[in-house]
PDB file of N, CA and C in Angstrom:
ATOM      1  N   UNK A   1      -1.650 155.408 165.290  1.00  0.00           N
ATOM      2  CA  UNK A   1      -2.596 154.900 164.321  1.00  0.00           C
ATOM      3  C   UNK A   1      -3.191 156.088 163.585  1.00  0.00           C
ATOM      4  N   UNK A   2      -2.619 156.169 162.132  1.00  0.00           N
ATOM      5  CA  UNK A   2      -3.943 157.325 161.415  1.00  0.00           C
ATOM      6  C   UNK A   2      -4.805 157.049 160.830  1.00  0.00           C
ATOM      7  N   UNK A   3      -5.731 157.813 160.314  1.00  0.00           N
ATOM      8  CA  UNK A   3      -6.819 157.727 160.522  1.00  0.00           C
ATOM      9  C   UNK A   3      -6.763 156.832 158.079  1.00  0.00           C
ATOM     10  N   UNK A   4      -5.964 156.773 158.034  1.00  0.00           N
ATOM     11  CA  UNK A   4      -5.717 155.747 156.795  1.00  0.00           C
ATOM     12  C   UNK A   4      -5.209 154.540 157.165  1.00  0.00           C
ATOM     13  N   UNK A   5      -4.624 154.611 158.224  1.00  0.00           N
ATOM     14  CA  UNK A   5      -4.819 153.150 158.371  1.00  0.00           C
ATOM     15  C   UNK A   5      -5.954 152.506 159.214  1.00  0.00           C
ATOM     16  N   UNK A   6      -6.681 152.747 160.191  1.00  0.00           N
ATOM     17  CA  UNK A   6      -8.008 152.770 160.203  1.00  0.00           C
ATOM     18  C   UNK A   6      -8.958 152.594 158.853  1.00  0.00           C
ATOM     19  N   UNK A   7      -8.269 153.415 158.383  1.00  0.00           N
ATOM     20  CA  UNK A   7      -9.503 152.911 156.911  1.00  0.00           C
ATOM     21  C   UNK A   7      -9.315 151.759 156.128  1.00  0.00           C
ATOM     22  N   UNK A   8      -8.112 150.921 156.322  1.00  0.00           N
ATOM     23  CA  UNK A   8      -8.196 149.536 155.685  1.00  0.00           C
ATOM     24  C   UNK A   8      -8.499 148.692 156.843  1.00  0.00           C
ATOM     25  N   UNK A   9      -8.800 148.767 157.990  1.00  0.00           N
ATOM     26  CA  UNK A   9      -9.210 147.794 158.685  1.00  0.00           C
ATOM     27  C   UNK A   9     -10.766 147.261 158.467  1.00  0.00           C
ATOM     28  N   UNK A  10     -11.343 146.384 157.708  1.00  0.00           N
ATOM     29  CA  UNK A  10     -12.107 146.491 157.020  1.00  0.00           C
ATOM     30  C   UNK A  10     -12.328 144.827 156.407  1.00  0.00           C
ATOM     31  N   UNK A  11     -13.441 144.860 155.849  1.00  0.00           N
ATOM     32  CA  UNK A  11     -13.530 143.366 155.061  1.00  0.00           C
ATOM     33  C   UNK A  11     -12.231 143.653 153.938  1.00  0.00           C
ATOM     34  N   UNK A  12     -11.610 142.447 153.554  1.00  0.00           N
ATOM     35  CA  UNK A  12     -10.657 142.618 152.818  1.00  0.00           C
ATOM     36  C   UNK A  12      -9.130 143.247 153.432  1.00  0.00           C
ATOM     37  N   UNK A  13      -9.094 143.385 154.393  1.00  0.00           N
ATOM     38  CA  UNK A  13      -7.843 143.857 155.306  1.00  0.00           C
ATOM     39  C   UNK A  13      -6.762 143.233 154.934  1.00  0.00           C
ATOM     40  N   UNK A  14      -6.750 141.697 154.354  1.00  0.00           N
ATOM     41  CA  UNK A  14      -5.639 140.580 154.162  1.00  0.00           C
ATOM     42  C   UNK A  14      -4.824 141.345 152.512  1.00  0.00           C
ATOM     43  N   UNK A  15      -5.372 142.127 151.693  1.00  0.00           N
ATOM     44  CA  UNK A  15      -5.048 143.073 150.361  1.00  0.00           C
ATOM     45  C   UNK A  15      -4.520 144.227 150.235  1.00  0.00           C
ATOM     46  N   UNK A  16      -5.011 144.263 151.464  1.00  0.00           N
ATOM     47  CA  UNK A  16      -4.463 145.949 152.101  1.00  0.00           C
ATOM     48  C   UNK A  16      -3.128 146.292 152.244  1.00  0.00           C
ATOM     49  N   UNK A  17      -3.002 147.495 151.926  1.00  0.00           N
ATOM     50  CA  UNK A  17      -1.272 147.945 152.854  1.00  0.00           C
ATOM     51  C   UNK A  17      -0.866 147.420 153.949  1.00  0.00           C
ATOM     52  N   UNK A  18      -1.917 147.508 154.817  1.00  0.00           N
ATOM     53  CA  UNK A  18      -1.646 147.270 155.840  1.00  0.00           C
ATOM     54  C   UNK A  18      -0.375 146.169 155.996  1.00  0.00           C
ATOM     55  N   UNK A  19       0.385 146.718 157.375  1.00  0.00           N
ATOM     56  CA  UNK A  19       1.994 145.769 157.643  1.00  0.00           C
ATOM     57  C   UNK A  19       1.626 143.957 157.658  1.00  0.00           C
ATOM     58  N   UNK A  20       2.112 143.107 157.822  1.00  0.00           N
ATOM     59  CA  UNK A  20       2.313 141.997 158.131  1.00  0.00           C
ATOM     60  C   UNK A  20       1.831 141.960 159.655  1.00  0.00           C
ATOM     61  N   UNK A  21       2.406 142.396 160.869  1.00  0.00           N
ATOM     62  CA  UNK A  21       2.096 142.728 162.346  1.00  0.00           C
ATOM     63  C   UNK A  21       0.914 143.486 162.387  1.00  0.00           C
ATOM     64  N   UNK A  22       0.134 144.064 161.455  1.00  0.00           N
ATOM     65  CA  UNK A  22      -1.105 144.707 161.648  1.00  0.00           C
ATOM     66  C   UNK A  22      -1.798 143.667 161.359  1.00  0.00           C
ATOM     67  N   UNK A  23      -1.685 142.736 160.402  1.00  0.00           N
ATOM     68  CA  UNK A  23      -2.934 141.601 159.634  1.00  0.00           C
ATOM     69  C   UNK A  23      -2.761 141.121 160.999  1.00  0.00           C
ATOM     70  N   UNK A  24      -1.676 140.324 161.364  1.00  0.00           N
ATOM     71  CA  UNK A  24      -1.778 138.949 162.402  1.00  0.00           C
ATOM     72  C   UNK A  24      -2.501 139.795 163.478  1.00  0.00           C
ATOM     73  N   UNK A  25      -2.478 141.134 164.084  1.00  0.00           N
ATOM     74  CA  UNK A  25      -2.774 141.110 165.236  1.00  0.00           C
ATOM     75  C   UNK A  25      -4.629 141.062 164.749  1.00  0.00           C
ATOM     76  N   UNK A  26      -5.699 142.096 163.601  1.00  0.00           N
ATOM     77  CA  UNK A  26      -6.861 141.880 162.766  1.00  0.00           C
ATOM     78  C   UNK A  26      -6.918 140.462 162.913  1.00  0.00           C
ATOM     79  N   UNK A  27      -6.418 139.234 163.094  1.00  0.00           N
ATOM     80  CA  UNK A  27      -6.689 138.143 162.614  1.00  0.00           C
ATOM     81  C   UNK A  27      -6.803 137.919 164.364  1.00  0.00           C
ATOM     82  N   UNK A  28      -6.272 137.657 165.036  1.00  0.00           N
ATOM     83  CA  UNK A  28      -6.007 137.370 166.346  1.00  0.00           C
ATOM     84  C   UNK A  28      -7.535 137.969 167.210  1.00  0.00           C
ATOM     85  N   UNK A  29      -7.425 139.516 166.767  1.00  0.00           N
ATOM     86  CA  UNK A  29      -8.892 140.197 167.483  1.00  0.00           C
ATOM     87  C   UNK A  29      -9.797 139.544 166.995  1.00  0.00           C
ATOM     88  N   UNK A  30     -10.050 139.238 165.800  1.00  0.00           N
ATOM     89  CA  UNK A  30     -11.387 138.872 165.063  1.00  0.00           C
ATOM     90  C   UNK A  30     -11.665 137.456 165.456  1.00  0.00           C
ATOM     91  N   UNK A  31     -10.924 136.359 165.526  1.00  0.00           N
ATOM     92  CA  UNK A  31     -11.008 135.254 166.278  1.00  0.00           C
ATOM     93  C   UNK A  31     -10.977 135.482 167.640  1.00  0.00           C
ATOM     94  N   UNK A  32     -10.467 135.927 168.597  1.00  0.00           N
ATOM     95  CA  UNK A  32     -11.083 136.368 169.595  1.00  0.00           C
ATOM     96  C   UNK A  32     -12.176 136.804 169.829  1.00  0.00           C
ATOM     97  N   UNK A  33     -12.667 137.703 169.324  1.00  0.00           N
ATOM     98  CA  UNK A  33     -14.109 138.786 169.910  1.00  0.00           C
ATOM     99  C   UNK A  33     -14.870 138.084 168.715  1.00  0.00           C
ATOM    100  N   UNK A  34     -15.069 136.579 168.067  1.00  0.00           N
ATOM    101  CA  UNK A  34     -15.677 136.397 167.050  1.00  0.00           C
ATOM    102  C   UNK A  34     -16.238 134.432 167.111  1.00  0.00           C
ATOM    103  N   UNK A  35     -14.815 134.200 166.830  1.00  0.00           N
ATOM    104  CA  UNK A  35     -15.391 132.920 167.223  1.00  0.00           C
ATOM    105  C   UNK A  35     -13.623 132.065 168.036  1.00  0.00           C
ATOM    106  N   UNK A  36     -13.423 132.199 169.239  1.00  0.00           N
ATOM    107  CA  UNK A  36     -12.162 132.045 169.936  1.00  0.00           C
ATOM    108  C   UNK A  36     -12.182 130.491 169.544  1.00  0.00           C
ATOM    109  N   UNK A  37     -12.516 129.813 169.201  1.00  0.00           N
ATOM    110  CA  UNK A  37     -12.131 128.178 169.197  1.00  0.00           C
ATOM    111  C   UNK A  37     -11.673 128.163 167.645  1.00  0.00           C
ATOM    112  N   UNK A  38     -12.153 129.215 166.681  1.00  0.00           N
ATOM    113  CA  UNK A  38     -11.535 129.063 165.209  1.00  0.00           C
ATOM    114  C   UNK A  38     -10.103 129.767 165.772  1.00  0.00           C
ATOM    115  N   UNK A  39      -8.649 129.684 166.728  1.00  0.00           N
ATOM    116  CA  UNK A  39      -7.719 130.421 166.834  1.00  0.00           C
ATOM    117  C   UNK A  39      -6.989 129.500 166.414  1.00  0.00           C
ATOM    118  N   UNK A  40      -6.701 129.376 165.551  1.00  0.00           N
ATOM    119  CA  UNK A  40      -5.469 128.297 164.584  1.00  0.00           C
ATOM    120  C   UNK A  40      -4.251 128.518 165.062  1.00  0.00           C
ATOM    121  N   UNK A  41      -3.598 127.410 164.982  1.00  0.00           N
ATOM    122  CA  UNK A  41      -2.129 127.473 165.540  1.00  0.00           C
ATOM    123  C   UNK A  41      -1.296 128.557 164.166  1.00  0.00           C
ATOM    124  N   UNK A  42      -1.773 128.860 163.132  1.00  0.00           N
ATOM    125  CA  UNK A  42      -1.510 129.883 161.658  1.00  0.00           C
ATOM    126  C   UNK A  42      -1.345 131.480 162.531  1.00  0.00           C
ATOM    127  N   UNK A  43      -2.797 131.453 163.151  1.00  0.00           N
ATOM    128  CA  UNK A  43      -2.677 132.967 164.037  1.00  0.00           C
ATOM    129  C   UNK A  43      -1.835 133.086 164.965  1.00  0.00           C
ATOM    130  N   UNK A  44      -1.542 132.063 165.952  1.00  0.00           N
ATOM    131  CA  UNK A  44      -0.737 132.135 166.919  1.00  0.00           C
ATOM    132  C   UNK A  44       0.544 132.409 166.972  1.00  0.00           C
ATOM    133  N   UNK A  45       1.140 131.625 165.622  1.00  0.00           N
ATOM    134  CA  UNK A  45       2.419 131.741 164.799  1.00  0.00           C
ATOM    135  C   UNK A  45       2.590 133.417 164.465  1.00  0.00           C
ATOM    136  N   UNK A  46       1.640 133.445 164.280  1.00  0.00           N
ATOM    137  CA  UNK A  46       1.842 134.987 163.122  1.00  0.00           C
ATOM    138  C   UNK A  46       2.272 135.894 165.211  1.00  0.00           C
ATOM    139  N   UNK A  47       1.150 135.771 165.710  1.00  0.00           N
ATOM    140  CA  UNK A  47       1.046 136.919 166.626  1.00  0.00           C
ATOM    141  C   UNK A  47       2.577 136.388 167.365  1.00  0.00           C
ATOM    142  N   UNK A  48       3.162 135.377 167.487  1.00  0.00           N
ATOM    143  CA  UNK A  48       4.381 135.137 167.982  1.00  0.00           C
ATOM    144  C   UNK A  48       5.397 135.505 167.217  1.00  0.00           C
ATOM    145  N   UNK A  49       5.572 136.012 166.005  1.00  0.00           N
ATOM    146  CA  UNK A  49       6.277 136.102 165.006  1.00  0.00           C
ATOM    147  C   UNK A  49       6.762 137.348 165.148  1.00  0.00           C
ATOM    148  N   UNK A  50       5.571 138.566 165.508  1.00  0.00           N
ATOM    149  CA  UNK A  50       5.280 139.878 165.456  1.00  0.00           C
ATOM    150  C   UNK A  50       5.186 140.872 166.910  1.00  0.00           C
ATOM    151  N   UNK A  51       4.722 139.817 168.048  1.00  0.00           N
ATOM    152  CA  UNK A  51       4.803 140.204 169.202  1.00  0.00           C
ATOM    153  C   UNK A  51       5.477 139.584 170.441  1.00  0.00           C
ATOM    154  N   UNK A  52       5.807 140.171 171.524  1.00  0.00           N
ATOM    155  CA  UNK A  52       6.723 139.488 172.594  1.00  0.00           C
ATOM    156  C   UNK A  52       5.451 139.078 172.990  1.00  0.00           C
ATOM    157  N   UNK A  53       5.601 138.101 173.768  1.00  0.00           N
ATOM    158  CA  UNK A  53       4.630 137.743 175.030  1.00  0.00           C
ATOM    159  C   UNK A  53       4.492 138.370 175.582  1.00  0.00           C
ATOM    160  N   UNK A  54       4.757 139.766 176.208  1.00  0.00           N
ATOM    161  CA  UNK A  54       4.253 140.503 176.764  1.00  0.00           C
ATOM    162  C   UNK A  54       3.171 141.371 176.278  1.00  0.00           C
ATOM    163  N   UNK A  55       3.866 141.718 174.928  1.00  0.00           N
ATOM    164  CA  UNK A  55       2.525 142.315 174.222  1.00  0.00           C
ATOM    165  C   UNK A  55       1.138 141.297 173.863  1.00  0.00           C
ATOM    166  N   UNK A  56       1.276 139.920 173.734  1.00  0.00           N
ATOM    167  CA  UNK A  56       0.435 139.372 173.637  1.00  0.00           C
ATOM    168  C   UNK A  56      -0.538 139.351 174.566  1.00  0.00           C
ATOM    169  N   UNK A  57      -0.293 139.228 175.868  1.00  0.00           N
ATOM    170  CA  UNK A  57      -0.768 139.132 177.148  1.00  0.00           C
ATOM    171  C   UNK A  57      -1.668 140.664 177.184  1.00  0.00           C
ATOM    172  N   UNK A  58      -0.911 141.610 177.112  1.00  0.00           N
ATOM    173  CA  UNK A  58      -1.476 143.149 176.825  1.00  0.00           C
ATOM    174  C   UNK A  58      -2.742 143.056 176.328  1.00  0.00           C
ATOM    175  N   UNK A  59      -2.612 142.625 174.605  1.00  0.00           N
ATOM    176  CA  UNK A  59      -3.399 142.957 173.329  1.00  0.00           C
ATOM    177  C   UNK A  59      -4.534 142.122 173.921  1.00  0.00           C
ATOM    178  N   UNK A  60      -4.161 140.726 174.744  1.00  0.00           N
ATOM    179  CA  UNK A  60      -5.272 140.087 175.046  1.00  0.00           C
ATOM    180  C   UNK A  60      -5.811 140.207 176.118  1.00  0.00           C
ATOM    181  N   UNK A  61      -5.538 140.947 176.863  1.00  0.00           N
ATOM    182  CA  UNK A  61      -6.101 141.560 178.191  1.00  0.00           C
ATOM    183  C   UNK A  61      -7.150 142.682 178.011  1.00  0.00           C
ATOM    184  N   UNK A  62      -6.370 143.677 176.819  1.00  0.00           N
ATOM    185  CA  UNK A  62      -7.064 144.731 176.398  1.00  0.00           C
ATOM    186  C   UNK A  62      -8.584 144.641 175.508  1.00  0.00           C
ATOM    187  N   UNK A  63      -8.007 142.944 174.538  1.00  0.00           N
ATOM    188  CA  UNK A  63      -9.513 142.773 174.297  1.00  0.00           C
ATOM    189  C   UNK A  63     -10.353 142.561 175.289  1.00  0.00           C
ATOM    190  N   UNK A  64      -9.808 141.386 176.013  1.00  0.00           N
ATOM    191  CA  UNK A  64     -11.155 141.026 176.686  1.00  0.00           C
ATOM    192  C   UNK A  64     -11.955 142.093 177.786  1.00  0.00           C
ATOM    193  N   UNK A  65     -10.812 142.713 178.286  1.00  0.00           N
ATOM    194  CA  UNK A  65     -11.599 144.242 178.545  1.00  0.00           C
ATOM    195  C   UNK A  65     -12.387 144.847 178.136  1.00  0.00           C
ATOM    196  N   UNK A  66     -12.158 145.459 176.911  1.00  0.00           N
ATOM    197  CA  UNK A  66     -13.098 146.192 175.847  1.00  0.00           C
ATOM    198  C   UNK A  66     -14.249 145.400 175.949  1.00  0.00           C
ATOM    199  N   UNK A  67     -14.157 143.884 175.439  1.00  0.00           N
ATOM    200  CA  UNK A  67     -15.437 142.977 175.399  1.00  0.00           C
ATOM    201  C   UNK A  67     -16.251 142.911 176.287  1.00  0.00           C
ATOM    202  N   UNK A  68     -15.766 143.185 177.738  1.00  0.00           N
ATOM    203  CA  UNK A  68     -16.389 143.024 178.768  1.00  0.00           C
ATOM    204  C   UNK A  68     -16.968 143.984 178.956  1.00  0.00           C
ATOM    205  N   UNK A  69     -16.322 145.509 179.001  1.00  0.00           N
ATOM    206  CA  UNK A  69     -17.000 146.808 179.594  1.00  0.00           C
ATOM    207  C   UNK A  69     -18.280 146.472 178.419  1.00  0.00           C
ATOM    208  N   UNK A  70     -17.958 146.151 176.805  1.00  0.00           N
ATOM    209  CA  UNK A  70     -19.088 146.787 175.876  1.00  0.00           C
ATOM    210  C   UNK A  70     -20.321 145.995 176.466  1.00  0.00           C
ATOM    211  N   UNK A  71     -20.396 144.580 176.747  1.00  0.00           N
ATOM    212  CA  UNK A  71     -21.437 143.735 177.185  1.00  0.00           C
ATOM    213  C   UNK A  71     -22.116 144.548 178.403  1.00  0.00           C
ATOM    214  N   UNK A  72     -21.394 145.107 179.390  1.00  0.00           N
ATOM    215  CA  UNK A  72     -21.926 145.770 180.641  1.00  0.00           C
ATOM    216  C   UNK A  72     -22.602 146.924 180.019  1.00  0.00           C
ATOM    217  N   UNK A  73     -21.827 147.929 179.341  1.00  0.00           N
ATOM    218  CA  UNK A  73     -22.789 148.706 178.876  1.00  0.00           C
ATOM    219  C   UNK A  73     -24.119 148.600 178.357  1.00  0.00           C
ATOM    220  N   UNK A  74     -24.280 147.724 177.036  1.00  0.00           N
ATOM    221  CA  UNK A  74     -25.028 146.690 176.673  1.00  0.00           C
ATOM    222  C   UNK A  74     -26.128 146.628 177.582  1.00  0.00           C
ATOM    223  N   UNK A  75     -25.728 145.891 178.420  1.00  0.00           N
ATOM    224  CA  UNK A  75     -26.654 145.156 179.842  1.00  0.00           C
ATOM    225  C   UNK A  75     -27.637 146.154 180.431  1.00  0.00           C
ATOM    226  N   UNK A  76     -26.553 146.706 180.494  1.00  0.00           N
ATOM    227  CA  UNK A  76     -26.802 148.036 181.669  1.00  0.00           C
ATOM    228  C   UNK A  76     -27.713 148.821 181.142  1.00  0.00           C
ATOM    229  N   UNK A  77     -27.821 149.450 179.446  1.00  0.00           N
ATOM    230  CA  UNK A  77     -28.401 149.926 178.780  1.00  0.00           C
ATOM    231  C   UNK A  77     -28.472 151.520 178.064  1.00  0.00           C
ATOM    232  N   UNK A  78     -26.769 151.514 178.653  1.00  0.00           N
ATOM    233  CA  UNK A  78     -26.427 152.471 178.349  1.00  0.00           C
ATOM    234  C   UNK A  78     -25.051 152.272 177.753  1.00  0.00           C
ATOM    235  N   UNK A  79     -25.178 151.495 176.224  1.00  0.00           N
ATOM    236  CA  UNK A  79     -24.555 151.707 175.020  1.00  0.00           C
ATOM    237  C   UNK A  79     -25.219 153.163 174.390  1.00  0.00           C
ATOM    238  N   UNK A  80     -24.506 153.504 173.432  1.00  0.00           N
ATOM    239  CA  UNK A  80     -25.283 154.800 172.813  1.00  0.00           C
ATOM    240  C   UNK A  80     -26.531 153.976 171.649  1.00  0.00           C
ATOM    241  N   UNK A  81     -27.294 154.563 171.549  1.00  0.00           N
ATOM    242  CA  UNK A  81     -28.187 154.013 169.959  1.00  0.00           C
ATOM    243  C   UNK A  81     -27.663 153.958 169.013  1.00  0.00           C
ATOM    244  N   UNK A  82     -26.448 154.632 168.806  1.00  0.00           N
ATOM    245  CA  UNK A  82     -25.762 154.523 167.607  1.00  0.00           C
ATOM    246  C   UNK A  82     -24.726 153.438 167.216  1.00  0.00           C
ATOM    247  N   UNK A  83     -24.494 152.692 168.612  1.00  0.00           N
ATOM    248  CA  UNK A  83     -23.480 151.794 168.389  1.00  0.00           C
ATOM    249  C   UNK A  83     -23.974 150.338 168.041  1.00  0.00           C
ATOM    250  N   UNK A  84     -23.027 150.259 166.673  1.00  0.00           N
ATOM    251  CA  UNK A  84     -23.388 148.687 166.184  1.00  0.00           C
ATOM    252  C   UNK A  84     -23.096 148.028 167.514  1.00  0.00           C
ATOM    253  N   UNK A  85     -24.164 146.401 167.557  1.00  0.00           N
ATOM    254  CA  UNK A  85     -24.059 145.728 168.018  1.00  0.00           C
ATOM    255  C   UNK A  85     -24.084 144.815 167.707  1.00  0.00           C
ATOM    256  N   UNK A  86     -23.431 143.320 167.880  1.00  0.00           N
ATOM    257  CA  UNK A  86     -23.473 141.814 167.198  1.00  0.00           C
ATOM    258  C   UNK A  86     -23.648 140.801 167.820  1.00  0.00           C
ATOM    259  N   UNK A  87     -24.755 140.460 168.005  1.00  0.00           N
ATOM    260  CA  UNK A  87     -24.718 138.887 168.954  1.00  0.00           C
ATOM    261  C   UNK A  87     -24.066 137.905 167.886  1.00  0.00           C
ATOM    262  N   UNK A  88     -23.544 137.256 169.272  1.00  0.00           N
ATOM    263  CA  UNK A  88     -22.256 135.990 168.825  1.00  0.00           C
ATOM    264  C   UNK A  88     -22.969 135.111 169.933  1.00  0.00           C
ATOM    265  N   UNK A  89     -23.552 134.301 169.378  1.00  0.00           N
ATOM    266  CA  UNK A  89     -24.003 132.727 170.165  1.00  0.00           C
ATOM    267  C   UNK A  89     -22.995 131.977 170.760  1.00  0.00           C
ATOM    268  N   UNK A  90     -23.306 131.918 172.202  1.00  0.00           N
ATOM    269  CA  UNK A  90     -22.377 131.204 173.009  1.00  0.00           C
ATOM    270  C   UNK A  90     -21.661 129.965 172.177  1.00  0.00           C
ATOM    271  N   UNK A  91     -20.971 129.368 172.206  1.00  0.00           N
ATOM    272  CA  UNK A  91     -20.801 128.138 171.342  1.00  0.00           C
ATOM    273  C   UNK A  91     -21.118 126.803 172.181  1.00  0.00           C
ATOM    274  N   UNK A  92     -21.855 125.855 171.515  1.00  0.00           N
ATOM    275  CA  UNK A  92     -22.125 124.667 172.006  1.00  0.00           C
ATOM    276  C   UNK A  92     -20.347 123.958 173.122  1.00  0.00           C
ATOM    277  N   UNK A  93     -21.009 123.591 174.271  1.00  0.00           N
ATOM    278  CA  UNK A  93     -20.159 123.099 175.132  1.00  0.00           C
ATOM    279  C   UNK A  93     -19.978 121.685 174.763  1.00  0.00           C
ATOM    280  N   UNK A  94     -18.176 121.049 174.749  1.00  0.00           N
ATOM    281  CA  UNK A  94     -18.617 119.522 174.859  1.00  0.00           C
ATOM    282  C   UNK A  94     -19.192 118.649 176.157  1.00  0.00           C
ATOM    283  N   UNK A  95     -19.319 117.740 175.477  1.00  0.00           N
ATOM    284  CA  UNK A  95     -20.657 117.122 176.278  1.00  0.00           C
ATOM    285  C   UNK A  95     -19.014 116.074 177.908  1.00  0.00           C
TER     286      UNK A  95
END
């Protein structure tokens, strides 16, 4: 990963250079670590299109990792001050 493509990961990412297998996987994280019930069968397609199931399993292991350590840090209270943070409201459960 260089540090230009890093720089289109970004609002507007879907305009970008960026590959076809770079958008779907941006689309996949962001519904994941964002709002996981908006994961359209559109994303799923794409990330099946672009990745084995193995890498899927990976990419999604690796998020929810990341997600998890950042919340502990978070918790714990030792994120740095500098790091953005975003509350995401649990989502209403069905009844």
């Amino acid at each position: 990963m260089t540090e230009d493509l890093v720089a289109m990961i970004d609002e507007g990412f879907e305009e970008s250079a960026l590959s076809p297998r770079h958008k779907a996987l941006i689309r996949f994280a962001d519904a994941f670590l964002v709002d996981p019930g908006s994961l359209g069968d559109d994303v799923r397609a794409d990330m099946q299109r672009y990745f084995t199931p193995p890498e899927i399993v990976e990419v999604t292991a690796c998020l929810a990792l990341c997600m998890g350590f950042s919340k502990i840090a978070i918790v714990l209270g030792q994120a740095p001050e500098a790091m953005p943070t975003m509350i995401v409201p649990t989502p209403d459960r069905p009844a």
